[in-house]
C-alpha atoms as a PDB file:
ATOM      1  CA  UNK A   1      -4.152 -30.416  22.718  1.00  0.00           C
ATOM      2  CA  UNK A   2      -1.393 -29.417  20.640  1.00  0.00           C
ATOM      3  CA  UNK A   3       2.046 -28.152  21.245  1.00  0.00           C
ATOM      4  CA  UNK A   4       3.102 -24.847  19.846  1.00  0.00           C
ATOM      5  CA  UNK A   5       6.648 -22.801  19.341  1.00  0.00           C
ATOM      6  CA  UNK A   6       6.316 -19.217  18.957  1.00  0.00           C
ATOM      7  CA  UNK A   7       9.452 -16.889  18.513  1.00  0.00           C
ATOM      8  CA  UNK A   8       9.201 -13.062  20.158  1.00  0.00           C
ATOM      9  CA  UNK A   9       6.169 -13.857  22.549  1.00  0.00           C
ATOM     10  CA  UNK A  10       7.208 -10.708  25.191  1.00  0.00           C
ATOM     11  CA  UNK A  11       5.050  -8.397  23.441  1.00  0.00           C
ATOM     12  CA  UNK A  12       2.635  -7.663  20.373  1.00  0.00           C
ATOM     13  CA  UNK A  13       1.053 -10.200  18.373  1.00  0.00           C
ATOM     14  CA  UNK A  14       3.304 -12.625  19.548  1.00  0.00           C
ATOM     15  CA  UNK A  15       2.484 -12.478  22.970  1.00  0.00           C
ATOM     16  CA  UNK A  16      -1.641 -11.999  21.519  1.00  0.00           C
ATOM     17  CA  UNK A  17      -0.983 -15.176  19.758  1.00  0.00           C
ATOM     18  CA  UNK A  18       0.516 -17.050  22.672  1.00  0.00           C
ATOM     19  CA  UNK A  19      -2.364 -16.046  25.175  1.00  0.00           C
ATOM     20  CA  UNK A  20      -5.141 -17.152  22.246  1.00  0.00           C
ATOM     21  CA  UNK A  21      -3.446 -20.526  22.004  1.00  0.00           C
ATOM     22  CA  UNK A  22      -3.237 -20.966  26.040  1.00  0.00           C
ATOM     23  CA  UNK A  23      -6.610 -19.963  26.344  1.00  0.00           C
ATOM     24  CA  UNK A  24      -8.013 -23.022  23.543  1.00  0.00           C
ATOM     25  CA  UNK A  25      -5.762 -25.167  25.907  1.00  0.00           C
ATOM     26  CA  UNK A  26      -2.924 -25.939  24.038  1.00  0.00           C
ATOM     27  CA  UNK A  27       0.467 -25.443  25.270  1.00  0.00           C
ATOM     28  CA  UNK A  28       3.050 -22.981  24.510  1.00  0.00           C
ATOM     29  CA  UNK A  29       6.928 -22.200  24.209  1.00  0.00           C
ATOM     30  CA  UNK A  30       7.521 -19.072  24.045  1.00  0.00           C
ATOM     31  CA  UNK A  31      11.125 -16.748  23.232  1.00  0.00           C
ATOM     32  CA  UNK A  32      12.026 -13.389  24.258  1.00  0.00           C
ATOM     33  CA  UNK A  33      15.290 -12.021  24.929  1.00  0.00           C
ATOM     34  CA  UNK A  34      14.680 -10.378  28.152  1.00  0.00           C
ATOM     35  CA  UNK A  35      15.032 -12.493  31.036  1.00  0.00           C
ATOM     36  CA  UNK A  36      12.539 -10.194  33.123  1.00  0.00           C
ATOM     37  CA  UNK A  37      10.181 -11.060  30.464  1.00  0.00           C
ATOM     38  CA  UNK A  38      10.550 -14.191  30.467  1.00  0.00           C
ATOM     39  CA  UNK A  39       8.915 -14.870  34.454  1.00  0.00           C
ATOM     40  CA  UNK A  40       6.338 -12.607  32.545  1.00  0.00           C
ATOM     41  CA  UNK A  41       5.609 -14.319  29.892  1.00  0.00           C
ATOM     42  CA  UNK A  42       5.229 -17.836  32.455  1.00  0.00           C
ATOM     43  CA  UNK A  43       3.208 -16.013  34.736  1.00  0.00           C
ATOM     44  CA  UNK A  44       0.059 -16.794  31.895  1.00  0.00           C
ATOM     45  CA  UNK A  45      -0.184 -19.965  33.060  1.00  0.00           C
ATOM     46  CA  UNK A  46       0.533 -23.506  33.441  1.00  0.00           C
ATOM     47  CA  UNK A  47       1.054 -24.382  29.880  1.00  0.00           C
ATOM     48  CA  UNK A  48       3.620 -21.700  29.166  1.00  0.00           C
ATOM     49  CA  UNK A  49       7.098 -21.977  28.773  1.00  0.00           C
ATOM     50  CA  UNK A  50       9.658 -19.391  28.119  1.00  0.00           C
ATOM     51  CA  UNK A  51      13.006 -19.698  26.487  1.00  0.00           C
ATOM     52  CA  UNK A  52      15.835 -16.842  26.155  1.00  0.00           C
ATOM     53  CA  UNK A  53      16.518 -16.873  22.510  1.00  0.00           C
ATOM     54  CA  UNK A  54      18.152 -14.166  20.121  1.00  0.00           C
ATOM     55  CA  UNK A  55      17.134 -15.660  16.739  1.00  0.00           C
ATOM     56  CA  UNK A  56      20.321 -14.495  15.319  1.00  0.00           C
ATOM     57  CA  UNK A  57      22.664 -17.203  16.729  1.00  0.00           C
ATOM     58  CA  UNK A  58      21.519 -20.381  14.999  1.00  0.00           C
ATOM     59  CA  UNK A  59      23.416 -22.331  16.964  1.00  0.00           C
ATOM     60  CA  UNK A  60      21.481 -21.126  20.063  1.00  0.00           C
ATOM     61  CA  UNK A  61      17.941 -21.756  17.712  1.00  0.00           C
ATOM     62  CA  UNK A  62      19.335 -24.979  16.707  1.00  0.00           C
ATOM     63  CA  UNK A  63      19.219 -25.832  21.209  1.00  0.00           C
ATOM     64  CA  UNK A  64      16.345 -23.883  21.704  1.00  0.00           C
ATOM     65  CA  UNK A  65      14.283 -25.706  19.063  1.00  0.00           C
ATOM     66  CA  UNK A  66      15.429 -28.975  20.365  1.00  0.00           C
ATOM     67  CA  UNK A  67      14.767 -28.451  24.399  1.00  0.00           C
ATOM     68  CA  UNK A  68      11.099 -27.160  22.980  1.00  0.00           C
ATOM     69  CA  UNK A  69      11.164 -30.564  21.131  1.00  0.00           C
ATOM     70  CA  UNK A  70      11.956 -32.618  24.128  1.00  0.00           C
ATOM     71  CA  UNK A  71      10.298 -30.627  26.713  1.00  0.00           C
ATOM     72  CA  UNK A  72       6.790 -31.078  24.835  1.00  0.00           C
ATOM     73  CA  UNK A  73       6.807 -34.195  23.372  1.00  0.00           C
ATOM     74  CA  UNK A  74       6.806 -32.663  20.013  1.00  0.00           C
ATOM     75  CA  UNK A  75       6.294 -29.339  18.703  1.00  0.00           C
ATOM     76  CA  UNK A  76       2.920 -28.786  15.749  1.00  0.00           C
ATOM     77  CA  UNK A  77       2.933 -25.806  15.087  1.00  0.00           C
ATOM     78  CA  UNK A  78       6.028 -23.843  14.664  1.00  0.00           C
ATOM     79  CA  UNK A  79       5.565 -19.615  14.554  1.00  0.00           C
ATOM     80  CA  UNK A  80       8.390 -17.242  13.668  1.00  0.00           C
ATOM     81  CA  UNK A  81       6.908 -13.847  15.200  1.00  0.00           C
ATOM     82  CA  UNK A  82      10.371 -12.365  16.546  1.00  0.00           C
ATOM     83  CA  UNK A  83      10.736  -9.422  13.874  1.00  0.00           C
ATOM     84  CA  UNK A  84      12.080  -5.655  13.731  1.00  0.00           C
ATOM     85  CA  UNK A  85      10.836  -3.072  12.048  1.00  0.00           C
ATOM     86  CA  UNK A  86      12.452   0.159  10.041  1.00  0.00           C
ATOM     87  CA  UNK A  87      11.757   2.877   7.431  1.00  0.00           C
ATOM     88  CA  UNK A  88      13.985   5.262   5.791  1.00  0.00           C
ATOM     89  CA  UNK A  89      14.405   5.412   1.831  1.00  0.00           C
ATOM     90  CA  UNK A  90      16.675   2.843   0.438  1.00  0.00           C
ATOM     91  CA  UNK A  91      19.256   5.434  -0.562  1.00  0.00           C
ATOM     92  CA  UNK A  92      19.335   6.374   3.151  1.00  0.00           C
ATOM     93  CA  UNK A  93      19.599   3.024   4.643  1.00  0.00           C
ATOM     94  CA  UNK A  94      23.211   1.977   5.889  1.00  0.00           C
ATOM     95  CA  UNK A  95      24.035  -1.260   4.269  1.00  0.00           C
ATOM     96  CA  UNK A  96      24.945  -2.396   8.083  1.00  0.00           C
ATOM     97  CA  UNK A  97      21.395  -1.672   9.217  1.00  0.00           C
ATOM     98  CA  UNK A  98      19.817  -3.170   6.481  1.00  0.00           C
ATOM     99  CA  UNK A  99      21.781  -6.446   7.106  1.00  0.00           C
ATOM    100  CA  UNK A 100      20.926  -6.250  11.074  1.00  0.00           C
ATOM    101  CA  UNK A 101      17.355  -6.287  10.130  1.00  0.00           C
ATOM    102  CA  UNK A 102      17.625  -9.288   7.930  1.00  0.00           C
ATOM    103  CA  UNK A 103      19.784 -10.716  10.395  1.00  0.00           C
ATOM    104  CA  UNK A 104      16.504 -11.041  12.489  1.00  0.00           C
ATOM    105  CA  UNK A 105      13.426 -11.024   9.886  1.00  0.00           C
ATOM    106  CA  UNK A 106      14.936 -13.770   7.348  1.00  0.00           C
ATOM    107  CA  UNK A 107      18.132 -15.330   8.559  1.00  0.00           C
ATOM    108  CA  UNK A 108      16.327 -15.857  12.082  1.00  0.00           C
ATOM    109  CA  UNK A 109      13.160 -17.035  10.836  1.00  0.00           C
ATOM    110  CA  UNK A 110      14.974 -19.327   8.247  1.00  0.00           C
ATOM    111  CA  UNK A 111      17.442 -20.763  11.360  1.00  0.00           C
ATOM    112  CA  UNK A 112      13.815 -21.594  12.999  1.00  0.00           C
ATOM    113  CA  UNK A 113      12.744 -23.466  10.107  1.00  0.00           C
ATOM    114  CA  UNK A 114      15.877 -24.985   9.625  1.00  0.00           C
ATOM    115  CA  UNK A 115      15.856 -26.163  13.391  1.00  0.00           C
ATOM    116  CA  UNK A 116      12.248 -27.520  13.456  1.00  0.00           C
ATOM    117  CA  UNK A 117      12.093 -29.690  10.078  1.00  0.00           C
ATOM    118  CA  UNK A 118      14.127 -32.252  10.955  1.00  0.00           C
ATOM    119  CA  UNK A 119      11.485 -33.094  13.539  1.00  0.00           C
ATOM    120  CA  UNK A 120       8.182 -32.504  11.654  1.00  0.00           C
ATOM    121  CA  UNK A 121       9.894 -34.668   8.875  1.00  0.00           C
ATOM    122  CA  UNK A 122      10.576 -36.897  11.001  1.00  0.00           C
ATOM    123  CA  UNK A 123       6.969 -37.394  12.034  1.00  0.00           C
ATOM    124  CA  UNK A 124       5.151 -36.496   8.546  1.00  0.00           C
ATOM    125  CA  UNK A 125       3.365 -33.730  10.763  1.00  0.00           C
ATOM    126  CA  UNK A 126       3.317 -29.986  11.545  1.00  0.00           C
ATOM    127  CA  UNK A 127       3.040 -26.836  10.560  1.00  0.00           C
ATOM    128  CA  UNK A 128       5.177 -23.909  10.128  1.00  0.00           C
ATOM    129  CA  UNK A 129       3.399 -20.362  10.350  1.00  0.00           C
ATOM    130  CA  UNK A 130       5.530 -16.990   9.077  1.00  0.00           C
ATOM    131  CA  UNK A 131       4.681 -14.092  10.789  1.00  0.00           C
ATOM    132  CA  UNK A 132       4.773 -11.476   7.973  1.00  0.00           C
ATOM    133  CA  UNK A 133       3.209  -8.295   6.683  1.00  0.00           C
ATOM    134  CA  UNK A 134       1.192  -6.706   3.866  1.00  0.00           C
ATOM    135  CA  UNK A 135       4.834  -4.759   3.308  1.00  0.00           C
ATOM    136  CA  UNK A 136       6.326  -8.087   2.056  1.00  0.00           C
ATOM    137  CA  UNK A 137       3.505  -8.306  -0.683  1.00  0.00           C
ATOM    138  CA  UNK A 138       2.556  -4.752  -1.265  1.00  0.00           C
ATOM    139  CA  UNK A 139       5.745  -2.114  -1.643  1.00  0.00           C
ATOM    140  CA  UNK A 140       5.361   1.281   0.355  1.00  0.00           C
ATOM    141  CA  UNK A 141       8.330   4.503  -0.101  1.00  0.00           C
ATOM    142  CA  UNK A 142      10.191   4.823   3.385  1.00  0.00           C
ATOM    143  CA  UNK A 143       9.520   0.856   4.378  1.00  0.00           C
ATOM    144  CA  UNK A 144      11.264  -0.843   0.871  1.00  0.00           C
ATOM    145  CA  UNK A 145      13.879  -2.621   3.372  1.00  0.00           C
ATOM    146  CA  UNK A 146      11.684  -3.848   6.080  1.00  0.00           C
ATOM    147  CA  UNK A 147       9.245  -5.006   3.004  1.00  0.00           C
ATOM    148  CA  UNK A 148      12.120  -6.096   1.244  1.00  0.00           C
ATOM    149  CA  UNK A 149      12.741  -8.684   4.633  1.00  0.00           C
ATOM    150  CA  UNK A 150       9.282  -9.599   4.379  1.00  0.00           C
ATOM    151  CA  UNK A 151       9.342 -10.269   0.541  1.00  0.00           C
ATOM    152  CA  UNK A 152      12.251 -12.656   1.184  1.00  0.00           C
ATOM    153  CA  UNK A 153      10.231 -14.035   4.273  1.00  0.00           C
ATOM    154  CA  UNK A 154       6.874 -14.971   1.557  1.00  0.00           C
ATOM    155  CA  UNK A 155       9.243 -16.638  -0.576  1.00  0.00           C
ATOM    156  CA  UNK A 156      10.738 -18.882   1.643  1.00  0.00           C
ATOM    157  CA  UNK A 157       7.378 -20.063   3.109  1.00  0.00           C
ATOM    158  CA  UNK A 158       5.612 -20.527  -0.277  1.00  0.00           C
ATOM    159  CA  UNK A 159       8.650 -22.289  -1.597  1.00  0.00           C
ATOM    160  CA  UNK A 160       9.232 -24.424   1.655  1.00  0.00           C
ATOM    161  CA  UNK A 161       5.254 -25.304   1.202  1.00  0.00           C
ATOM    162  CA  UNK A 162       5.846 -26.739  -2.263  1.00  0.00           C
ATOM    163  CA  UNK A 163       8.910 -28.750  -0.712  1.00  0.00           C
ATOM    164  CA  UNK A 164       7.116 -30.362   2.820  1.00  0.00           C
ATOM    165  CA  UNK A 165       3.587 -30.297   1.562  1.00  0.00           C
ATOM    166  CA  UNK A 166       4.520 -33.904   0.387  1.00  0.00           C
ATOM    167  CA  UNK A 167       5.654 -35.215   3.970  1.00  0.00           C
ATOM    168  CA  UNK A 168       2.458 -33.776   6.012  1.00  0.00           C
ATOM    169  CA  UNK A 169       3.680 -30.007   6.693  1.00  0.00           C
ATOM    170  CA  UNK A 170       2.061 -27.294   6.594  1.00  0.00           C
ATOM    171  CA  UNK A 171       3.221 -23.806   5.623  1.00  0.00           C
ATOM    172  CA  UNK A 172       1.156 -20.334   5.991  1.00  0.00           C
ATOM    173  CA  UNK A 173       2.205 -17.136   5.248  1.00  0.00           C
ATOM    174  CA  UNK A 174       0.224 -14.352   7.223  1.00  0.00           C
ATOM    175  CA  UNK A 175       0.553 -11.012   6.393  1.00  0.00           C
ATOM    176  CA  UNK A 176      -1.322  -8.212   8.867  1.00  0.00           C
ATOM    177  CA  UNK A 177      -1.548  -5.023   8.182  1.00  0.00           C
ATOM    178  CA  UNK A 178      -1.653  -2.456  11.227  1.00  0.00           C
ATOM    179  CA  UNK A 179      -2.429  -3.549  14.508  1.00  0.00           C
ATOM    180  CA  UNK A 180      -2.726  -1.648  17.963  1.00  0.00           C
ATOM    181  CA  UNK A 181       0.976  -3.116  19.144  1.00  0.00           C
ATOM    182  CA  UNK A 182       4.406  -1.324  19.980  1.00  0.00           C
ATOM    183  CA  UNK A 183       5.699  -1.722  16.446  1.00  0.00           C
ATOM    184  CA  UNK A 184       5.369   1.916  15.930  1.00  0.00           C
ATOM    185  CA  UNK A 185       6.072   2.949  18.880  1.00  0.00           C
ATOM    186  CA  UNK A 186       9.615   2.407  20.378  1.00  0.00           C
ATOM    187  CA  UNK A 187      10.642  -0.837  18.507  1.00  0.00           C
ATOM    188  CA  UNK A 188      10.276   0.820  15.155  1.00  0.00           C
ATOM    189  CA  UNK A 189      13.702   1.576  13.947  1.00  0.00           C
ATOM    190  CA  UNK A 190      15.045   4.276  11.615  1.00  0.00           C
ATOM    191  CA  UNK A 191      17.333   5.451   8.906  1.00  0.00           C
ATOM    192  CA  UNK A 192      19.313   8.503   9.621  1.00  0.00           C
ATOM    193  CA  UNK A 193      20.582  10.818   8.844  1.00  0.00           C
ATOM    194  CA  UNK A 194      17.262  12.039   6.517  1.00  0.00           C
ATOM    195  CA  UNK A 195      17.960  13.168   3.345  1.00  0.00           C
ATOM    196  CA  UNK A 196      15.389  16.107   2.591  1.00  0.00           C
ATOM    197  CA  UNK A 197      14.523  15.339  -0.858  1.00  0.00           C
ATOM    198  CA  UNK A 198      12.730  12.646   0.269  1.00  0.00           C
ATOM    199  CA  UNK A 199      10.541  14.605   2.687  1.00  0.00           C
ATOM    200  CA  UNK A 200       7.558  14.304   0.882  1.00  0.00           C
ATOM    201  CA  UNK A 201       7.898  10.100  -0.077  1.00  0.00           C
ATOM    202  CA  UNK A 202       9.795   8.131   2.224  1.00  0.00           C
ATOM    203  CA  UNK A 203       9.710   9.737   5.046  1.00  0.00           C
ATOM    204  CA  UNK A 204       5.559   9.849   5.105  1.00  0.00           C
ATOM    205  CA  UNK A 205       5.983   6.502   6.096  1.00  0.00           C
ATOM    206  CA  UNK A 206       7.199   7.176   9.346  1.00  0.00           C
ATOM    207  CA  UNK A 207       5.552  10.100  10.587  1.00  0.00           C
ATOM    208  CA  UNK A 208       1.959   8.154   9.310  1.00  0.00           C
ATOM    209  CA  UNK A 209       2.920   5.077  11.373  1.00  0.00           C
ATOM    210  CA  UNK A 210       4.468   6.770  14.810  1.00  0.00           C
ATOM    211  CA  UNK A 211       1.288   9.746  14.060  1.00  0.00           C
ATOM    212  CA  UNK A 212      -1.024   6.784  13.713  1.00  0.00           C
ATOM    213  CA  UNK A 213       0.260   4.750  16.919  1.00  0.00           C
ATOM    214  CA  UNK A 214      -2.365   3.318  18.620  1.00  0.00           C
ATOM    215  CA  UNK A 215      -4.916   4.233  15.849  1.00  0.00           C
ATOM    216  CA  UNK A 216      -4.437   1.573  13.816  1.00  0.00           C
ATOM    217  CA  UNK A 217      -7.045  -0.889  11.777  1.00  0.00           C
ATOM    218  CA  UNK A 218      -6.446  -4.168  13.248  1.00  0.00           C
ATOM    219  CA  UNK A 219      -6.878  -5.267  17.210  1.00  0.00           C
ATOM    220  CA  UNK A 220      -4.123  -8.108  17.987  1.00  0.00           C
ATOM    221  CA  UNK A 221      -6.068 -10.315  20.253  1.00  0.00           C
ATOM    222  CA  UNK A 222      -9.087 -10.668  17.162  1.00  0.00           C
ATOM    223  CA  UNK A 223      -5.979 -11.566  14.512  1.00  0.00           C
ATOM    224  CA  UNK A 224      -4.636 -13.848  17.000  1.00  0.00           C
ATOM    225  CA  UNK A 225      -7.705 -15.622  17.056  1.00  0.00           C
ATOM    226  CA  UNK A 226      -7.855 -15.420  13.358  1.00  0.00           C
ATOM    227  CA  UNK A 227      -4.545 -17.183  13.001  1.00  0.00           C
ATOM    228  CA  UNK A 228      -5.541 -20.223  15.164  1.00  0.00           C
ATOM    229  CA  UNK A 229      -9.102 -20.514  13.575  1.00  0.00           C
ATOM    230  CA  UNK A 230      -6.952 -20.516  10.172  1.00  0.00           C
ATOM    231  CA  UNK A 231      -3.723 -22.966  11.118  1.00  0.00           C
ATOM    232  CA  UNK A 232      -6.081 -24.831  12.732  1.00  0.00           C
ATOM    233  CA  UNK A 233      -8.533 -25.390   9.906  1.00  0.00           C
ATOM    234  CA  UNK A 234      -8.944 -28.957   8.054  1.00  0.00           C
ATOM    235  CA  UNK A 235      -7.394 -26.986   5.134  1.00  0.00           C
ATOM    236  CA  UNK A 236      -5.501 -24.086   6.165  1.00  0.00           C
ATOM    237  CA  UNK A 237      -4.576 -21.238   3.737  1.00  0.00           C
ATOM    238  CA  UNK A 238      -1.070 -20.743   2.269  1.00  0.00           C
ATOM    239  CA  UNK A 239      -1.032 -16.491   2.315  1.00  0.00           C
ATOM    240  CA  UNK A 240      -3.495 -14.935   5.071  1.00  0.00           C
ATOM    241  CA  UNK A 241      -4.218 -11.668   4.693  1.00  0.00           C
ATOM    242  CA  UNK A 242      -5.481  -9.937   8.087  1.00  0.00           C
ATOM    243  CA  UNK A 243      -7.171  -6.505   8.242  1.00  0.00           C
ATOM    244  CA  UNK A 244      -8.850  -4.481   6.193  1.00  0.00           C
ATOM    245  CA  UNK A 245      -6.061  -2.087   5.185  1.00  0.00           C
ATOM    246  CA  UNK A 246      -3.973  -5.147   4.494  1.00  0.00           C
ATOM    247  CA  UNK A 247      -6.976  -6.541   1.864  1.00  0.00           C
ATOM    248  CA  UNK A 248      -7.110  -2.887   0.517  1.00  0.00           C
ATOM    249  CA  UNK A 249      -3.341  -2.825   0.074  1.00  0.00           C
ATOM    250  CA  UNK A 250      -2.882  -6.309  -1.693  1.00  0.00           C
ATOM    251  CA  UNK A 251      -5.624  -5.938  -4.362  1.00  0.00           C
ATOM    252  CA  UNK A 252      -4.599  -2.742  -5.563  1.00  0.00           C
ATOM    253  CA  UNK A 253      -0.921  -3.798  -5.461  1.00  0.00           C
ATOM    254  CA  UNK A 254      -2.027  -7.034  -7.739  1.00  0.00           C
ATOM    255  CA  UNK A 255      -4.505  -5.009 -10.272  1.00  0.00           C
ATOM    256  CA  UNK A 256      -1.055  -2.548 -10.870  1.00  0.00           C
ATOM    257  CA  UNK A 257       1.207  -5.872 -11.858  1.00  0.00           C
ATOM    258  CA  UNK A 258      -1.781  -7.268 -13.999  1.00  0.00           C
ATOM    259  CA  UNK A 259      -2.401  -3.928 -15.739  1.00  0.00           C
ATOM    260  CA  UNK A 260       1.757  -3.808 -15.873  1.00  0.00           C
ATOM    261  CA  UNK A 261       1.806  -7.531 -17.375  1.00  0.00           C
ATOM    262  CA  UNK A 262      -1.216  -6.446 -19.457  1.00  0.00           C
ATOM    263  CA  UNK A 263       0.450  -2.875 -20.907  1.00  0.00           C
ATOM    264  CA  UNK A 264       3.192  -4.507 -21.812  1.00  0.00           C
ATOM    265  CA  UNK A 265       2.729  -8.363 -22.825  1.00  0.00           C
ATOM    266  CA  UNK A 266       3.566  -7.219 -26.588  1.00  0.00           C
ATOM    267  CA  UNK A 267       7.221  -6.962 -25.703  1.00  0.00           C
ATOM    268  CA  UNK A 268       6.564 -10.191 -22.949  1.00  0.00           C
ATOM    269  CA  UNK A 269       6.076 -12.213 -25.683  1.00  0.00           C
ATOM    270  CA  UNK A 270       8.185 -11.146 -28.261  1.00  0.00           C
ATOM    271  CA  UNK A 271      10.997 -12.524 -27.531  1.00  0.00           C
ATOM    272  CA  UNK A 272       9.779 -16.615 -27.859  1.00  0.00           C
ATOM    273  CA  UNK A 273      12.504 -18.224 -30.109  1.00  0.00           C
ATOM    274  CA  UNK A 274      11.211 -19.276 -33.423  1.00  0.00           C
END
């Protein structure tokens, strides 16, 4: 049995993932921000645990993280899930909604990590699990800030890997695609007002994703189950793709930057000091 931490667990993958990792018997506390959902979220069984947490005050992630701690014994796998989404071209973007959303995707995430090392370290054990998206490794017009969030979010876990690898932690990096959730629904938030001019690029993004709600690729519950077959694994992966679209996505998005790097390595390496 192991003990698990998963931010955002009221809804989505989050709450997919928690009720994969109850089911294979392991334990789990879980945050939302919504005391209603929290009774809900306890209600799954005897080895839940919810905690109000808005991953935005690190003081209050610093507690959190250290009740979980204390409550379980110690926490092995920690799982920042607790994300927002948005789309709007970057011109339309208000600088103060752009900073909101990192406020949650990277500053939370990173206040989790922050938080949860000093135990893992202090055991030469865990493992630390981002909650991405293909976004943050594949750019798409009308989603460049929420990608932008998850960019920054890849980073930091395939940096932090290099860093803790060496004291027993793990780090892995998943990044879905589309899944059969709410994110397009009502938590997907918005840039306005639209500029027309970009009608016909950044604002496909949006009307494909709210047009496509409920239509989408991936079902949570099966990448939930994906992401505890992979953590779990004697070797688990560093980036984990999940879904078809998201594969489809990342290798053309990789074959452009080689054929870029390719194109264009006679200027690359012209400029090696003799």
């Amino acid at each position: 049995m192991s003990n698990w931490f998963i931010t955002g667990v009221s809804t989505g993958l989050g709450r997919a993932l928690a009720q994969a990792v109850l089911a294979a018997g392991h334990t789990v506390v879980g945050t939302v921000r919504d005391p209603a959902a929290l009774a809900a979220f306890e209600a799954l069984g005897e080895g839940a645990t919810g905690m109000l947490l808005d991953v935005t005050d690190p003081a209050a992630v610093r507690a959190v993280v250290d009740a979980a701690e204390a409550q379980t014994g110690g926490l092995d796998f920690v799982v920042n899930n607790a994300g927002l989404g948005y789309t709007g071209a970057i011109e339309e973007t208000p600088i103060a909604e752009a900073k909101a959303l990192f406020d949650v995707n990277v500053w939370g995430a990173l206040a989790v990590i922050q938080a949860a090392l000093p135990h893992l370290r202090a055991r030469r054990a865990g493992h630390i699990v981002n909650i991405g998206s293909i976004s943050g490794l594949a750019c798409w017009n009308g989603t460049g800030i929420y990608g932008a969030s998850k960019f920054a979010l890849d980073c930091i876990g395939r940096t932090l890997a290099q860093e803790v690898n060496p004291l027993g932690i793990a780090v892995t990096n998943v990044a879905p695609g589309g899944m059969r959730t709410e994110f397009a629904a009502a938590r997907l938030l918005g840039a306005e007002p639209a500029i027309a001019d970009y009608a016909e690029t950044a604002h496909v993004a949006r009307a494909v994703l709210t047009g496509h709600h409920g239509e989408e690729p991936s079902d949570p519950a099966l990448t939930a189950q994906a992401i505890l077959a992979a953590v779990t694994a004697p070797e688990p992966p560093l980036v984990l793709l999940l879904g078809n679209d998201a594969l489809g996505y990342a290798t053309r998005e990789f074959a452009m930057l080689q054929g870029q790097f390719a194109a264009w390595e006679h200027l690359t390496t012209s400029v090696a000091a003799q």
